[in-house]
N, C-alpha and C. Protein backbone atom coordinates (compact mmCIF):
# COMPACT_ATOMS: atom_id res chain seq x y z
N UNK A 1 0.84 -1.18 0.00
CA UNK A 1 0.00 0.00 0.00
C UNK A 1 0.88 1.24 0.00
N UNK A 2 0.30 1.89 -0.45
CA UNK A 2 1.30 3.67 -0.60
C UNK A 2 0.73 4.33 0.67
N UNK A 3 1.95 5.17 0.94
CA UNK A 3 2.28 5.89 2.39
C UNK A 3 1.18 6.86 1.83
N UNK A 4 0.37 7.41 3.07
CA UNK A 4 -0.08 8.61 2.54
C UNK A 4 0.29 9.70 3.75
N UNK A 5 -0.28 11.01 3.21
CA UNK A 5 0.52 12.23 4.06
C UNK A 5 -0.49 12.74 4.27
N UNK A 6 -1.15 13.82 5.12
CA UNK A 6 -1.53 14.56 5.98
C UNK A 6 -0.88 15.94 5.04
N UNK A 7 -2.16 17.46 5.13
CA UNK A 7 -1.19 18.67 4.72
C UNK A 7 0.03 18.59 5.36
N UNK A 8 0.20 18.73 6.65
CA UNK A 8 1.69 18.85 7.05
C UNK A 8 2.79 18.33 6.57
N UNK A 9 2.47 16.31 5.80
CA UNK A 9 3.80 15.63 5.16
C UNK A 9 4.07 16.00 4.28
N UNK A 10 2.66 16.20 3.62
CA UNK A 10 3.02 16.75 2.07
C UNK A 10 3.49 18.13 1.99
N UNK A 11 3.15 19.14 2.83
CA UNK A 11 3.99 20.31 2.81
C UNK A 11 5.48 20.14 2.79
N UNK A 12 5.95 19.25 4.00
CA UNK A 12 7.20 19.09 4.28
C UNK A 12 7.96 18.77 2.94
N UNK A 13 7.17 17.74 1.93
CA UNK A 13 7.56 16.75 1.28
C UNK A 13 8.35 17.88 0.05
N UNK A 14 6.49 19.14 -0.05
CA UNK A 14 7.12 20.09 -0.99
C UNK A 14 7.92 21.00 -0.58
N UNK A 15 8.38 21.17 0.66
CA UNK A 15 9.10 21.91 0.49
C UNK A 15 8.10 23.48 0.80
N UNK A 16 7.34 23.42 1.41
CA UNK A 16 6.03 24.93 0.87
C UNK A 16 5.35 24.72 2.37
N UNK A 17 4.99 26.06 2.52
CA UNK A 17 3.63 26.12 3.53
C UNK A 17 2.35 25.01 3.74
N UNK A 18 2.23 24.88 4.76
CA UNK A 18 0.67 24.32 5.01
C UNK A 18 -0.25 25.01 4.18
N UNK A 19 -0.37 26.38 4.22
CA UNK A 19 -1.20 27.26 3.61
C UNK A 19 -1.47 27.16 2.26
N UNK A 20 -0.02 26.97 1.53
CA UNK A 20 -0.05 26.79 0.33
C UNK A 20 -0.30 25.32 0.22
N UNK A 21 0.25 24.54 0.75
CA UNK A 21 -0.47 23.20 0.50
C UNK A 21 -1.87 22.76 0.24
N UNK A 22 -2.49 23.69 1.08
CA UNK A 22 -4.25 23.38 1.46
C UNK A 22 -4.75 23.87 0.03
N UNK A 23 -4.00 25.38 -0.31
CA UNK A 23 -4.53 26.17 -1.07
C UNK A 23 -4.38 24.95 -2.34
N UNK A 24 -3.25 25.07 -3.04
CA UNK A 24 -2.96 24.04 -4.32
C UNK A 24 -4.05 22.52 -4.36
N UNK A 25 -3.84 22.32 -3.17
CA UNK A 25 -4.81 20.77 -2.98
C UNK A 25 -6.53 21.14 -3.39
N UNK A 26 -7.22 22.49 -2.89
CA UNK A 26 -7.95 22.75 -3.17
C UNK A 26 -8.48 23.40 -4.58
N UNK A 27 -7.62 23.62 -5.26
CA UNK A 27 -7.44 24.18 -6.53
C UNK A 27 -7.52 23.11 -7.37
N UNK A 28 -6.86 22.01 -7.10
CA UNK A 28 -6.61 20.40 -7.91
C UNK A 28 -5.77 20.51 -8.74
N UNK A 29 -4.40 21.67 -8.14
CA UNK A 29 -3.43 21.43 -8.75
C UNK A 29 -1.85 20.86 -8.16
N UNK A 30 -2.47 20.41 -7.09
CA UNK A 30 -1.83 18.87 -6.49
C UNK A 30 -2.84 17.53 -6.31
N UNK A 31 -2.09 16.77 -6.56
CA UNK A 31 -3.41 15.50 -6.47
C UNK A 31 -3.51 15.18 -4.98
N UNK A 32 -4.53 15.10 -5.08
CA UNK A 32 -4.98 15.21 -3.24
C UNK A 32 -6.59 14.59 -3.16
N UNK A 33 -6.80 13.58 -2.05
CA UNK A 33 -8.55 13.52 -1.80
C UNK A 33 -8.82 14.58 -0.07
N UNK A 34 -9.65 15.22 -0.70
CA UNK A 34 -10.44 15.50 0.52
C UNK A 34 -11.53 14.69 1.00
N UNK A 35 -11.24 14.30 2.44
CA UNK A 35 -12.13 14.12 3.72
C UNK A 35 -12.22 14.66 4.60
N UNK A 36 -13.52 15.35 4.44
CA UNK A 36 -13.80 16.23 5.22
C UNK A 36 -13.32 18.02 4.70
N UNK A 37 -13.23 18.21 5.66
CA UNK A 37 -11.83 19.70 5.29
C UNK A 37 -10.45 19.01 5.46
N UNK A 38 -10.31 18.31 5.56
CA UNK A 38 -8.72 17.76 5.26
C UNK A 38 -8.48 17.01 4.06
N UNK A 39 -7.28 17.24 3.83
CA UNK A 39 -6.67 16.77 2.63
C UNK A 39 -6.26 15.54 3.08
N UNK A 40 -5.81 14.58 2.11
CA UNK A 40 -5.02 13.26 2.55
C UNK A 40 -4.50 13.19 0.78
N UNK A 41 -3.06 12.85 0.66
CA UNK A 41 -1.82 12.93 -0.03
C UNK A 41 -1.42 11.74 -0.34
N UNK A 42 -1.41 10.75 -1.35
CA UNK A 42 -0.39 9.63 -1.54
C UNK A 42 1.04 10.00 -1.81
N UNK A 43 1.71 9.56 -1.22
CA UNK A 43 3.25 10.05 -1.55
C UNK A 43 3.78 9.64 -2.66
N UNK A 44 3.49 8.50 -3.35
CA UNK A 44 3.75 8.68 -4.75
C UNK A 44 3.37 9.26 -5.91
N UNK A 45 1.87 9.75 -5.36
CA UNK A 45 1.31 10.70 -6.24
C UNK A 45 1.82 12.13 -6.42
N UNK A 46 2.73 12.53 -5.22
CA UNK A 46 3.21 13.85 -4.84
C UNK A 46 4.61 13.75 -6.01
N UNK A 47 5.09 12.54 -5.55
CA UNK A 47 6.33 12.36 -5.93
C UNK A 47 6.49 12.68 -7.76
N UNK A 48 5.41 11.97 -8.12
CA UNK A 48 5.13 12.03 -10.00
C UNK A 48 5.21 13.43 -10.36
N UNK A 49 4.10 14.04 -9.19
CA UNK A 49 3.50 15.43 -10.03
C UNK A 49 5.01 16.60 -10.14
N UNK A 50 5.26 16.28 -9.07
CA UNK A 50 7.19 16.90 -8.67
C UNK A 50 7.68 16.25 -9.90
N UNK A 51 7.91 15.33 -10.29
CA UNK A 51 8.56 15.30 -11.71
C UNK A 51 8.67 15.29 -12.40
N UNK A 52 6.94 15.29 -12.80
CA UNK A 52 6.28 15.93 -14.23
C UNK A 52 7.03 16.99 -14.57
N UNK A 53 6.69 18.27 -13.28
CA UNK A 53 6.67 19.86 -13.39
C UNK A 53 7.95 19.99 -13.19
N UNK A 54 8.78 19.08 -13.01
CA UNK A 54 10.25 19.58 -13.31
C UNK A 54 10.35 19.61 -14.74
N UNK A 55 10.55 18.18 -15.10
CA UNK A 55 10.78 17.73 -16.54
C UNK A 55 10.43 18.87 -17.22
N UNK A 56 8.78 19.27 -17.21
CA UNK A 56 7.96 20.56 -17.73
C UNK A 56 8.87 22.11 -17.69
N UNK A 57 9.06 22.24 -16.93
CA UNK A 57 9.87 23.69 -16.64
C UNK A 57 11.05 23.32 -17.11
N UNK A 58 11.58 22.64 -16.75
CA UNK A 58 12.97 21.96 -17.44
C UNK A 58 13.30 22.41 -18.95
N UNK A 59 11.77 21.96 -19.39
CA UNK A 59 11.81 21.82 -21.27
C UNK A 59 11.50 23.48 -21.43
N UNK A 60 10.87 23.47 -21.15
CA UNK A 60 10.76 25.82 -20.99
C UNK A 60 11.85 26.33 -21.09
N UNK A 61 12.68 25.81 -20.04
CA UNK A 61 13.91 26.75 -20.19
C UNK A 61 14.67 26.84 -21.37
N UNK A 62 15.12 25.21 -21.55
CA UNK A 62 15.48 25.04 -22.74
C UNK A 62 15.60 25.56 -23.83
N UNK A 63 13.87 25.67 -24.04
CA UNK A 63 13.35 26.26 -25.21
C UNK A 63 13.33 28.27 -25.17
N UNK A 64 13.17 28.09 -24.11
CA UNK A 64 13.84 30.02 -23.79
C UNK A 64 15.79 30.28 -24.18
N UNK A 65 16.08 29.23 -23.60
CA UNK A 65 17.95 29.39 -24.02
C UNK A 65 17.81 29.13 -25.73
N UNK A 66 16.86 28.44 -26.19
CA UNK A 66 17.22 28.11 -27.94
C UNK A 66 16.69 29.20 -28.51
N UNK A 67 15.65 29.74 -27.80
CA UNK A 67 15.28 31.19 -28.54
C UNK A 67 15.74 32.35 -28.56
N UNK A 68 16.40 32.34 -27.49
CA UNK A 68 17.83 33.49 -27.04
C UNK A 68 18.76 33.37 -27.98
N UNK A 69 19.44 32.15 -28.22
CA UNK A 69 20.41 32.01 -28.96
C UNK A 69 20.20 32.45 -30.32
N UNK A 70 18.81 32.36 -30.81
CA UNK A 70 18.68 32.33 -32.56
C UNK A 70 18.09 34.27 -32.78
N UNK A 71 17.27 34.54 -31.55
CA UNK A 71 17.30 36.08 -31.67
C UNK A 71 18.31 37.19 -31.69
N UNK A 72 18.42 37.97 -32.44
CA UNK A 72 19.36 39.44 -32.55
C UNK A 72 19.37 39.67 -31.47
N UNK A 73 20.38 40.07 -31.08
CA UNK A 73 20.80 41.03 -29.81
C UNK A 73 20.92 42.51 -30.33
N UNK A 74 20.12 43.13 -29.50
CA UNK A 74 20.00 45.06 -30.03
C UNK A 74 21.07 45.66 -30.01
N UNK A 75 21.40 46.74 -30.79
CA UNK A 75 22.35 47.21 -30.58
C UNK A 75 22.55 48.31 -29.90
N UNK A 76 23.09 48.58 -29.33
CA UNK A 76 23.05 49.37 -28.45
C UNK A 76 24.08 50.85 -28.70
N UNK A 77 23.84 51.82 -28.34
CA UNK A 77 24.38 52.86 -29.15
C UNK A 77 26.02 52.73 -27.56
N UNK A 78 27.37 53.27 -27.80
CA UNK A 78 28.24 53.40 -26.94
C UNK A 78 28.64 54.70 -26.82
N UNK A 79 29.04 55.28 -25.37
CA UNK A 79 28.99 55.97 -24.79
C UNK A 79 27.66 57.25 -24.77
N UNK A 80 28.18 58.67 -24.49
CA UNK A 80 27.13 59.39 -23.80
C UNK A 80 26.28 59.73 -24.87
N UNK A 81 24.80 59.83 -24.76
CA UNK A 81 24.11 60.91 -25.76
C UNK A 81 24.60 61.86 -25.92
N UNK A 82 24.26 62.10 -27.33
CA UNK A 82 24.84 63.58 -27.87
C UNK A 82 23.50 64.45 -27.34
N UNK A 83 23.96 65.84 -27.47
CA UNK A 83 22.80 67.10 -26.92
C UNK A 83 21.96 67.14 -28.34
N UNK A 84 20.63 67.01 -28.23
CA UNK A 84 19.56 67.51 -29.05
C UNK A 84 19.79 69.34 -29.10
N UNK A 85 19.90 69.52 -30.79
CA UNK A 85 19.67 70.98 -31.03
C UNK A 85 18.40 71.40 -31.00
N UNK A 86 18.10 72.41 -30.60
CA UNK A 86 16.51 72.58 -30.69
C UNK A 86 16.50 74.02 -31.46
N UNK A 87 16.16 74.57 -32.70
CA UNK A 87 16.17 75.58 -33.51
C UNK A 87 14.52 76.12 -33.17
């Protein structure tokens, strides 16, 4: 059988507030059953969603460093502005 957690394990587990725990669990963007007003957590279910949303952000970045690389960099004018004449 899989361990399950209480907000408090699974907070610990993430790393995050109780607060935010309750909050995300109630949102259903941690997998979580409520009983009652309490949450209850499988720890392997915690464990997946943590490595989905790595993998996920992971591939973002990635794809932000490959789009950096292939975009122009501005050019930028060097040293001071010159004074505007005004006639």
């Amino acid at each position: 059988m899989s361990e399950t957690l209480d907000t408090k394990g699974a907070a610990e587990l993430l790393h995050v507030s109780i607060q935010l725990t309750q909050r995300l669990a109630s949102r259903g963007e941690i997998p979580a059953v409520q009983l009652g007003k309490s949450f209850l957590f499988l720890k392997s279910d915690l464990i997946q969603w943590l490595t989905e949303r790595a993998r996920n952000e992971q591939r973002q970045r990635q794809e932000q460093v490959e789009l950096a690389d292939i975009m122009p960099r501005p050019i930028r004018p060097r040293g001071r502005p010159r004074k505007q004449m005004v006639n």
